[in-house]
PDB file of N, CA and C in Angstrom:
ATOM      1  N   UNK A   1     100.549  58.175 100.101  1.00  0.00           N
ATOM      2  CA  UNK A   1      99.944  58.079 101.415  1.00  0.00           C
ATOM      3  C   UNK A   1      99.293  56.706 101.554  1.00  0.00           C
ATOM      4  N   UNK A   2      99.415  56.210 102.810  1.00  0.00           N
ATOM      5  CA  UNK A   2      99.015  54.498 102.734  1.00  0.00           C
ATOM      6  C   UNK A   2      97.507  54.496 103.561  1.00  0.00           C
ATOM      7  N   UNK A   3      96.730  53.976 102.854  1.00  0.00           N
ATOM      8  CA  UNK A   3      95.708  53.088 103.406  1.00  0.00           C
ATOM      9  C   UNK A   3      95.454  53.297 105.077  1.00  0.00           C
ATOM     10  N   UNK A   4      94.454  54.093 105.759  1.00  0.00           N
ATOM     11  CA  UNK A   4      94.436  53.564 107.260  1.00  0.00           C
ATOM     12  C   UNK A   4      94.163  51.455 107.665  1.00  0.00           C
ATOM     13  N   UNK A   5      95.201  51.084 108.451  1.00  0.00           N
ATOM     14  CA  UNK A   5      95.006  49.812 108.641  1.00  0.00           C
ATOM     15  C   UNK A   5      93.749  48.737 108.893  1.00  0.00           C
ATOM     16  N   UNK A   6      92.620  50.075 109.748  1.00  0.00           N
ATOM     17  CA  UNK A   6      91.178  49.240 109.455  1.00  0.00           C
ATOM     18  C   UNK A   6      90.466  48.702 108.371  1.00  0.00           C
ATOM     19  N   UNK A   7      91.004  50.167 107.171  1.00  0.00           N
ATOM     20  CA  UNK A   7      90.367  49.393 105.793  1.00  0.00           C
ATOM     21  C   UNK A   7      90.762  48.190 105.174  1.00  0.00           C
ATOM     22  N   UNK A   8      91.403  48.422 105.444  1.00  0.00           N
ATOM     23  CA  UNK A   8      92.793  46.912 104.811  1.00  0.00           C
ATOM     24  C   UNK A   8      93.107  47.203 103.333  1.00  0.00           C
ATOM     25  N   UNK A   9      94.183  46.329 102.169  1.00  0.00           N
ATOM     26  CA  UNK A   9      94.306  46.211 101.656  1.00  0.00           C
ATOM     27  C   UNK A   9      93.262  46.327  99.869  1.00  0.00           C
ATOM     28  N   UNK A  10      92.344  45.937 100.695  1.00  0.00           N
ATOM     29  CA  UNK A  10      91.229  45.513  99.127  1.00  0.00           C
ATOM     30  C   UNK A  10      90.274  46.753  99.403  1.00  0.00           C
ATOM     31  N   UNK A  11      90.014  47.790 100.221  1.00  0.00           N
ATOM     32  CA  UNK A  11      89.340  48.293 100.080  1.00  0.00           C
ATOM     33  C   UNK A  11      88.849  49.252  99.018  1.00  0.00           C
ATOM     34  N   UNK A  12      90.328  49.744  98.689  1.00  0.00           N
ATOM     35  CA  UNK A  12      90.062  50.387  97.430  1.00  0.00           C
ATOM     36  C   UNK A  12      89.030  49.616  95.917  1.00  0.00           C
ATOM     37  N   UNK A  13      90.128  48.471  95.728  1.00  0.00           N
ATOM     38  CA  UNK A  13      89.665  47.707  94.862  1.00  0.00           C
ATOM     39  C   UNK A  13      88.247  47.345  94.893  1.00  0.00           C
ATOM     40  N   UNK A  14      87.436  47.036  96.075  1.00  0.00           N
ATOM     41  CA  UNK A  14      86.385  46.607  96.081  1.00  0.00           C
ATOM     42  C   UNK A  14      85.573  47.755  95.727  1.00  0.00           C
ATOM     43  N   UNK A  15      85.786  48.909  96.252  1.00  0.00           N
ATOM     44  CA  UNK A  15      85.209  50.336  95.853  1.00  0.00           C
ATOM     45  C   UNK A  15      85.288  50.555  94.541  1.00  0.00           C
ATOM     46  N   UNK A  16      86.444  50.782  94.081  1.00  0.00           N
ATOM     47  CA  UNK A  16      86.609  50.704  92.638  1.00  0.00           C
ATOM     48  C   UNK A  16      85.533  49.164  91.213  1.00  0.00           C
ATOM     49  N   UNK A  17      85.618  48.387  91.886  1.00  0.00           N
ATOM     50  CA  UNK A  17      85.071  47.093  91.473  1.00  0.00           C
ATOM     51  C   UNK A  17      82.991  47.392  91.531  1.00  0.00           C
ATOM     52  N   UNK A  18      82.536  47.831  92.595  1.00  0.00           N
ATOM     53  CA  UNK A  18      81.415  48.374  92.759  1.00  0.00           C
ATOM     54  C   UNK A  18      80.827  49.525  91.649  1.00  0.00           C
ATOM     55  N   UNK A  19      82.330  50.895  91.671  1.00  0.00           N
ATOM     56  CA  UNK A  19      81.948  51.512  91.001  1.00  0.00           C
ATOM     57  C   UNK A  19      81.413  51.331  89.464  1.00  0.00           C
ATOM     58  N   UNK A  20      82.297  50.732  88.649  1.00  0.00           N
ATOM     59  CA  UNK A  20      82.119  49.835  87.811  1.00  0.00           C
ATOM     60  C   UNK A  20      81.364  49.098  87.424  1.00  0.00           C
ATOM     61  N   UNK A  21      80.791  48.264  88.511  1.00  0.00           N
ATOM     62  CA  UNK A  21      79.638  47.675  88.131  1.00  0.00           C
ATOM     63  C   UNK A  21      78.125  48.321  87.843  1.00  0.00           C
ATOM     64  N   UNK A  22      77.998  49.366  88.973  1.00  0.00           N
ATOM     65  CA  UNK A  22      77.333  50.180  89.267  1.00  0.00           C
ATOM     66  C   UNK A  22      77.065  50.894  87.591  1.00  0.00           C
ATOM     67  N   UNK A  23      78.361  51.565  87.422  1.00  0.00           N
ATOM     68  CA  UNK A  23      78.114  52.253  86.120  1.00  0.00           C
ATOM     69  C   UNK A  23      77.705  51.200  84.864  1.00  0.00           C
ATOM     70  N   UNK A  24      78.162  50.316  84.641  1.00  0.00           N
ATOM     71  CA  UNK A  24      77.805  49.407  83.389  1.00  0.00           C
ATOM     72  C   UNK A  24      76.367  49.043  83.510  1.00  0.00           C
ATOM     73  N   UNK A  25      75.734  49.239  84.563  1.00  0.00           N
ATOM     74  CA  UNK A  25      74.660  49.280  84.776  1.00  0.00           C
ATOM     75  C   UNK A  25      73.757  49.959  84.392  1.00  0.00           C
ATOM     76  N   UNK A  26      74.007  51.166  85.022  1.00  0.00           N
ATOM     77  CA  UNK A  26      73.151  52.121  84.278  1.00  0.00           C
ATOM     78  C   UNK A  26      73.501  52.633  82.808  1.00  0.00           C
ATOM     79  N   UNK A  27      74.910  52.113  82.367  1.00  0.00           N
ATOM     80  CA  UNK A  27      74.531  52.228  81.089  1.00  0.00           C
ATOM     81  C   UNK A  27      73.765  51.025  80.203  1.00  0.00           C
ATOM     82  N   UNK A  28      73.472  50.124  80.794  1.00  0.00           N
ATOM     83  CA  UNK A  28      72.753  48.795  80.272  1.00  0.00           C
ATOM     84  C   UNK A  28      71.147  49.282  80.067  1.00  0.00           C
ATOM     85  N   UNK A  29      71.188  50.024  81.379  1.00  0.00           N
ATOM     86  CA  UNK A  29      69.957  50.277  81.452  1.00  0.00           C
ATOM     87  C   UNK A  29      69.194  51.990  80.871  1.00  0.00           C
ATOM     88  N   UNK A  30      70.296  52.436  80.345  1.00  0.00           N
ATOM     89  CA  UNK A  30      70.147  53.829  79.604  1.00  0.00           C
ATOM     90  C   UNK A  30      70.317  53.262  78.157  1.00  0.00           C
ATOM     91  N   UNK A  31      70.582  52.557  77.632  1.00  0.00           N
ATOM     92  CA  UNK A  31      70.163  52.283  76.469  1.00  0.00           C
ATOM     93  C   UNK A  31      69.001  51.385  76.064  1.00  0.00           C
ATOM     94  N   UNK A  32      68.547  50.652  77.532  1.00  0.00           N
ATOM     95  CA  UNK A  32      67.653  49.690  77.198  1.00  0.00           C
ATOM     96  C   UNK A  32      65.879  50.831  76.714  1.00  0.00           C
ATOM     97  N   UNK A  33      66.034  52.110  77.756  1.00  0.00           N
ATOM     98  CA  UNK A  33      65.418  53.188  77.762  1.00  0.00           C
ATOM     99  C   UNK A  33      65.377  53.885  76.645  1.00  0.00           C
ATOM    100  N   UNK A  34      66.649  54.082  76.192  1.00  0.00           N
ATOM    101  CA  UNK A  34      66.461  55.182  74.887  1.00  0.00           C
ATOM    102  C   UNK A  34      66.152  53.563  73.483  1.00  0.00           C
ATOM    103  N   UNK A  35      66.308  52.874  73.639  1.00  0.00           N
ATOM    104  CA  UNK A  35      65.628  51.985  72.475  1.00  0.00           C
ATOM    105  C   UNK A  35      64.282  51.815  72.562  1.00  0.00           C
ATOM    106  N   UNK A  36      63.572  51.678  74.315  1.00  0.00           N
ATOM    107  CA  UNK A  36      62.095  51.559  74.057  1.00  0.00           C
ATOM    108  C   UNK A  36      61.849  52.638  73.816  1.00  0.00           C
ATOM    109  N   UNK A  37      62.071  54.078  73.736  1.00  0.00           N
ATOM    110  CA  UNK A  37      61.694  55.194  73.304  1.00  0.00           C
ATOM    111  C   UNK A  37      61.628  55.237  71.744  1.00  0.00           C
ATOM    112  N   UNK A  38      62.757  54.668  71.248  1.00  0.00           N
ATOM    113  CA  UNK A  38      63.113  54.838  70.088  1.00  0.00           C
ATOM    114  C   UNK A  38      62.080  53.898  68.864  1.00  0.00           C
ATOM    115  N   UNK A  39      61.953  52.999  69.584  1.00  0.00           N
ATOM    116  CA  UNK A  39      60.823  52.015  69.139  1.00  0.00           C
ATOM    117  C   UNK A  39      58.994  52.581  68.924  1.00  0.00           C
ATOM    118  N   UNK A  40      59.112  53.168  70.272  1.00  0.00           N
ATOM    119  CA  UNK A  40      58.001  53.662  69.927  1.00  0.00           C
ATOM    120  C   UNK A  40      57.004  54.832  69.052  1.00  0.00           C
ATOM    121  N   UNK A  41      58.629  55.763  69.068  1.00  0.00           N
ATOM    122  CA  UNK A  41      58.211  56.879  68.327  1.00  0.00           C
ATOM    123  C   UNK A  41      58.274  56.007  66.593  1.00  0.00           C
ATOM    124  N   UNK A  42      57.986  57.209  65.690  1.00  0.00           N
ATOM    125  CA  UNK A  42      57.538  56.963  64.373  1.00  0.00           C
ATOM    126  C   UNK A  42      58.775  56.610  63.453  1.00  0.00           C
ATOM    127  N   UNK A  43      59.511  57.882  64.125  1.00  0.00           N
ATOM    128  CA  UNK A  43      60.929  58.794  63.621  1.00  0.00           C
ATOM    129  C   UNK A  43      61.983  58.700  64.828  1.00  0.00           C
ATOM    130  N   UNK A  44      62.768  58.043  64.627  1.00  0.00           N
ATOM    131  CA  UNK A  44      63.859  58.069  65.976  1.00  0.00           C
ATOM    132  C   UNK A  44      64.558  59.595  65.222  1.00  0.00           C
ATOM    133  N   UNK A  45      65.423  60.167  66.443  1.00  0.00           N
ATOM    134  CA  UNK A  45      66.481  61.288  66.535  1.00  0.00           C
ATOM    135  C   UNK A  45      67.041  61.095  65.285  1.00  0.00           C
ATOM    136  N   UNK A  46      66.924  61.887  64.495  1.00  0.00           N
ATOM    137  CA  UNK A  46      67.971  62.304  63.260  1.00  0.00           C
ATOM    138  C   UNK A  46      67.664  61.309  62.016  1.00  0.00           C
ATOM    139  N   UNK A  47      66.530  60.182  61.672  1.00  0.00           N
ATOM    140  CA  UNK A  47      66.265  59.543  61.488  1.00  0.00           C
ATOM    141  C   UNK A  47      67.368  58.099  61.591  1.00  0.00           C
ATOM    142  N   UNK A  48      67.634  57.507  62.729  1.00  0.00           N
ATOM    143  CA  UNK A  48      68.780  56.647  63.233  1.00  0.00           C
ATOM    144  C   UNK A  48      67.586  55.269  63.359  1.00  0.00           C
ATOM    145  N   UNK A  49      68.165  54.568  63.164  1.00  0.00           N
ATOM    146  CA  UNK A  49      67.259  53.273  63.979  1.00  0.00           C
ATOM    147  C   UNK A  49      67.597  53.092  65.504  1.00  0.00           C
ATOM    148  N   UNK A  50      66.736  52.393  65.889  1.00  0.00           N
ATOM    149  CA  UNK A  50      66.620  52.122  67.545  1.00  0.00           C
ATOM    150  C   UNK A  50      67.964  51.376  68.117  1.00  0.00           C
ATOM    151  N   UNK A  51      68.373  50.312  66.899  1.00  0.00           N
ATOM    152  CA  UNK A  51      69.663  49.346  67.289  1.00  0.00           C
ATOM    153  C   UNK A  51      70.509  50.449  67.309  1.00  0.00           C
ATOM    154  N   UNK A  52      70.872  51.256  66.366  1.00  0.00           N
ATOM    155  CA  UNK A  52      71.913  52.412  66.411  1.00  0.00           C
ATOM    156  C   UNK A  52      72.224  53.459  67.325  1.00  0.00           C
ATOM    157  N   UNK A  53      70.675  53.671  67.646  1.00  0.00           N
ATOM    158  CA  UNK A  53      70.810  53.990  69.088  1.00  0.00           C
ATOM    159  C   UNK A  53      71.268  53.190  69.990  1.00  0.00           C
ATOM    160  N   UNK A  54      71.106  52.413  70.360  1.00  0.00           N
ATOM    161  CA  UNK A  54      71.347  51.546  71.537  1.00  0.00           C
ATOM    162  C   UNK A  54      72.750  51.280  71.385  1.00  0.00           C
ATOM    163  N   UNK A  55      73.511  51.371  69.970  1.00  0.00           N
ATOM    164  CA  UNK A  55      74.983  50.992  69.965  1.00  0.00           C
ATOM    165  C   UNK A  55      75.793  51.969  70.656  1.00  0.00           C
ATOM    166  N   UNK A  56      75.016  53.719  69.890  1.00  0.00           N
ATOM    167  CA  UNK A  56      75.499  54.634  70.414  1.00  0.00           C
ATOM    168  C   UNK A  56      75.471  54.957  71.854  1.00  0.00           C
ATOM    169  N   UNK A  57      74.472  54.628  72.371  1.00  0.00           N
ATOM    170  CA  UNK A  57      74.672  54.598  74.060  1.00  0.00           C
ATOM    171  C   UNK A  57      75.525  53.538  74.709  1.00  0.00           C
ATOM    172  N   UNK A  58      75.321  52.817  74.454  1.00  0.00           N
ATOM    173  CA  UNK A  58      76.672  51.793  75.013  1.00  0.00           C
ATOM    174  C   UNK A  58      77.641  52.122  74.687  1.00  0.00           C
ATOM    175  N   UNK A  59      78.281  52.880  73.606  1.00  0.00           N
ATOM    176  CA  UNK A  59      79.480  53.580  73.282  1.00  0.00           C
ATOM    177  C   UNK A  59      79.696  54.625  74.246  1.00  0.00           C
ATOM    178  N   UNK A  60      78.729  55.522  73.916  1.00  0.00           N
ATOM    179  CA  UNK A  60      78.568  56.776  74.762  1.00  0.00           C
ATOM    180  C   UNK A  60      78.797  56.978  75.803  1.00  0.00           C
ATOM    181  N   UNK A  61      77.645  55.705  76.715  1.00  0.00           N
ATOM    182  CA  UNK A  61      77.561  56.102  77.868  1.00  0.00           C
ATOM    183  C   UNK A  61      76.149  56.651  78.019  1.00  0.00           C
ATOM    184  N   UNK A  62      76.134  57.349  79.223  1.00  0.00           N
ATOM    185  CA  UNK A  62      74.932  58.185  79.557  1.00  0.00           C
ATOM    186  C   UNK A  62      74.909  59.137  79.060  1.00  0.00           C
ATOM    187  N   UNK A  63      76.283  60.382  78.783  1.00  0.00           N
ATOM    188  CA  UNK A  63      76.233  61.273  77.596  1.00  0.00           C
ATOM    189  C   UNK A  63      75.276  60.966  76.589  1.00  0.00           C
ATOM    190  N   UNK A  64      75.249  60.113  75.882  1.00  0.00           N
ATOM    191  CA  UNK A  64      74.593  59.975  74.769  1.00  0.00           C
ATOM    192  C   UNK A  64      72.852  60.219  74.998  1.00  0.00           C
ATOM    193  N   UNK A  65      72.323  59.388  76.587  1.00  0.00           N
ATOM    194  CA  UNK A  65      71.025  59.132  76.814  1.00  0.00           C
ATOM    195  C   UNK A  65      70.911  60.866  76.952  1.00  0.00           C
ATOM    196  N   UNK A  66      71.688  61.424  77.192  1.00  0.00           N
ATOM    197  CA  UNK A  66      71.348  62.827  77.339  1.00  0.00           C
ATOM    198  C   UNK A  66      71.117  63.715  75.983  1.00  0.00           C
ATOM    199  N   UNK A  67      71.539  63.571  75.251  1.00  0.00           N
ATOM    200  CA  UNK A  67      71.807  64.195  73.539  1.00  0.00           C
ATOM    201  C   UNK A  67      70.627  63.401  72.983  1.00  0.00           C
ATOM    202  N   UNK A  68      70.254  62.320  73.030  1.00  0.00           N
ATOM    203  CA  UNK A  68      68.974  61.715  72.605  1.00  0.00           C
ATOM    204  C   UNK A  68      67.384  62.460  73.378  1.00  0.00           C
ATOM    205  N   UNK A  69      68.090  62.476  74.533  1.00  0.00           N
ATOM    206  CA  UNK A  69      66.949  63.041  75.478  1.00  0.00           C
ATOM    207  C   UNK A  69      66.392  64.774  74.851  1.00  0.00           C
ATOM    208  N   UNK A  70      67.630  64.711  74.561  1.00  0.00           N
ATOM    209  CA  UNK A  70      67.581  66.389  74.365  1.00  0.00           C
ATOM    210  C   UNK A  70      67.200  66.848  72.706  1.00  0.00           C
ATOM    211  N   UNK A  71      67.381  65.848  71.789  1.00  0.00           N
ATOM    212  CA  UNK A  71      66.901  65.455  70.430  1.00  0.00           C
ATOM    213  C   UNK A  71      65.071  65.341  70.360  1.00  0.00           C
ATOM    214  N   UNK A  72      64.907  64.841  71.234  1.00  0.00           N
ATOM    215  CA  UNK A  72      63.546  63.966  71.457  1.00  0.00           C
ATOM    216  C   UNK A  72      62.457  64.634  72.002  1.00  0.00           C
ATOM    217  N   UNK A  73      62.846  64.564  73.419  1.00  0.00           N
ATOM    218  CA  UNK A  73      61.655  64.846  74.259  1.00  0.00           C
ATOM    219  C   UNK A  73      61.745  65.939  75.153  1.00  0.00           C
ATOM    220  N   UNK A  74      63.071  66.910  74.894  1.00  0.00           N
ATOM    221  CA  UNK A  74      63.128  68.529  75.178  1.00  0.00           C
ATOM    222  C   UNK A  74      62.210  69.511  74.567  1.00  0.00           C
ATOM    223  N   UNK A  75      62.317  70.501  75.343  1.00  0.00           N
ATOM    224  CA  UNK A  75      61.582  71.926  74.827  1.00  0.00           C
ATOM    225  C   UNK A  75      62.257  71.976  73.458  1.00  0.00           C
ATOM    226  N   UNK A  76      63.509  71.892  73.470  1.00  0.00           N
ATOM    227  CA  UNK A  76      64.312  71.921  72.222  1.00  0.00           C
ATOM    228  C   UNK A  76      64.036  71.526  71.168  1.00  0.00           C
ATOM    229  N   UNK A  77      63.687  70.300  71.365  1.00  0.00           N
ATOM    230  CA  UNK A  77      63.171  69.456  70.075  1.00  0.00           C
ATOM    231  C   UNK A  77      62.690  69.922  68.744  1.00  0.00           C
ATOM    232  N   UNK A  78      63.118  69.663  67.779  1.00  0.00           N
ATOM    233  CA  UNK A  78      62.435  70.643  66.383  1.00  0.00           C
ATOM    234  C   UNK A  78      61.048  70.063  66.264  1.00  0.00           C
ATOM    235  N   UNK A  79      61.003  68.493  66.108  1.00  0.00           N
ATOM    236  CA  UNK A  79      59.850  67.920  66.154  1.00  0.00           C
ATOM    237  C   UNK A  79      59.008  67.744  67.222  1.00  0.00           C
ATOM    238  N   UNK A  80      57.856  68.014  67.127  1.00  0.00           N
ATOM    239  CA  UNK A  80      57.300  67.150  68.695  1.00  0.00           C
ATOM    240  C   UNK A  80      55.943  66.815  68.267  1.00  0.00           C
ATOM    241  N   UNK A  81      55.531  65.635  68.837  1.00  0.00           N
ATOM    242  CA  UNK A  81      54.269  65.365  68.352  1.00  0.00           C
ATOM    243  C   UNK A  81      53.576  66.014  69.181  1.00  0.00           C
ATOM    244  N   UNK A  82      52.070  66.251  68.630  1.00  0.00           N
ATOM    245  CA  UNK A  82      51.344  67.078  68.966  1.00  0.00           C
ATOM    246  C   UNK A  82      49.895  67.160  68.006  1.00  0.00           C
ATOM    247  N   UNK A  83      48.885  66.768  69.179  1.00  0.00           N
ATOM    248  CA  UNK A  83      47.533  66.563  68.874  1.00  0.00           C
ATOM    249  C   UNK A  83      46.818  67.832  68.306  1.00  0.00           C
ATOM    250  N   UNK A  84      47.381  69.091  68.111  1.00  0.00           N
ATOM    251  CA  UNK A  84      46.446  69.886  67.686  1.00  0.00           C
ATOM    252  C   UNK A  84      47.256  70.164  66.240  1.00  0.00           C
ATOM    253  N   UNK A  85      46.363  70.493  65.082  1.00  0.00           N
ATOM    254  CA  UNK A  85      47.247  70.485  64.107  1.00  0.00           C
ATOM    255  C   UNK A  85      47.272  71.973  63.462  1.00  0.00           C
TER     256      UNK A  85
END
């Protein structure tokens, strides 16, 4: 099926080109997140370093910021810090 003639030719591409950018983005910026997290705690997820994290999310994706999220700072969490002892 072809293109209506108002969009023209590049429209797709430019959509597609946006999307893309859009996403590398937030994965730039979902790992920049799960490393300052990772930095700050004592003990990163599974005992991993922060760079390893950050490799794994750029691999990942946002999947990953989610499995870290859910390692970390969920109800789930085995560990959690906590002021009363």
């Amino acid at each position: 099926m072809d293109q209506p003639p108002f969009f023209g030719a590049g429209f797709g591409t430019a959509w597609n080109a946006l999307f893309w950018v859009i996403r590398a983005i937030a994965i730039i910026a979902a790992a920049y997140f799960v490393y300052q997290a990772a930095i700050r705690r004592k003990r990163a997820a599974l005992n991993i370093g922060p760079n390893w994290w950050v490799l794994f999310t750029l691999v990942g994706g946002v999947w990953t910021l989610l499995v870290y999220w859910l390692m970390e700072h969920s109800t789930l969490s085995v560990h959690r810090d906590s002021d009363a002892s």
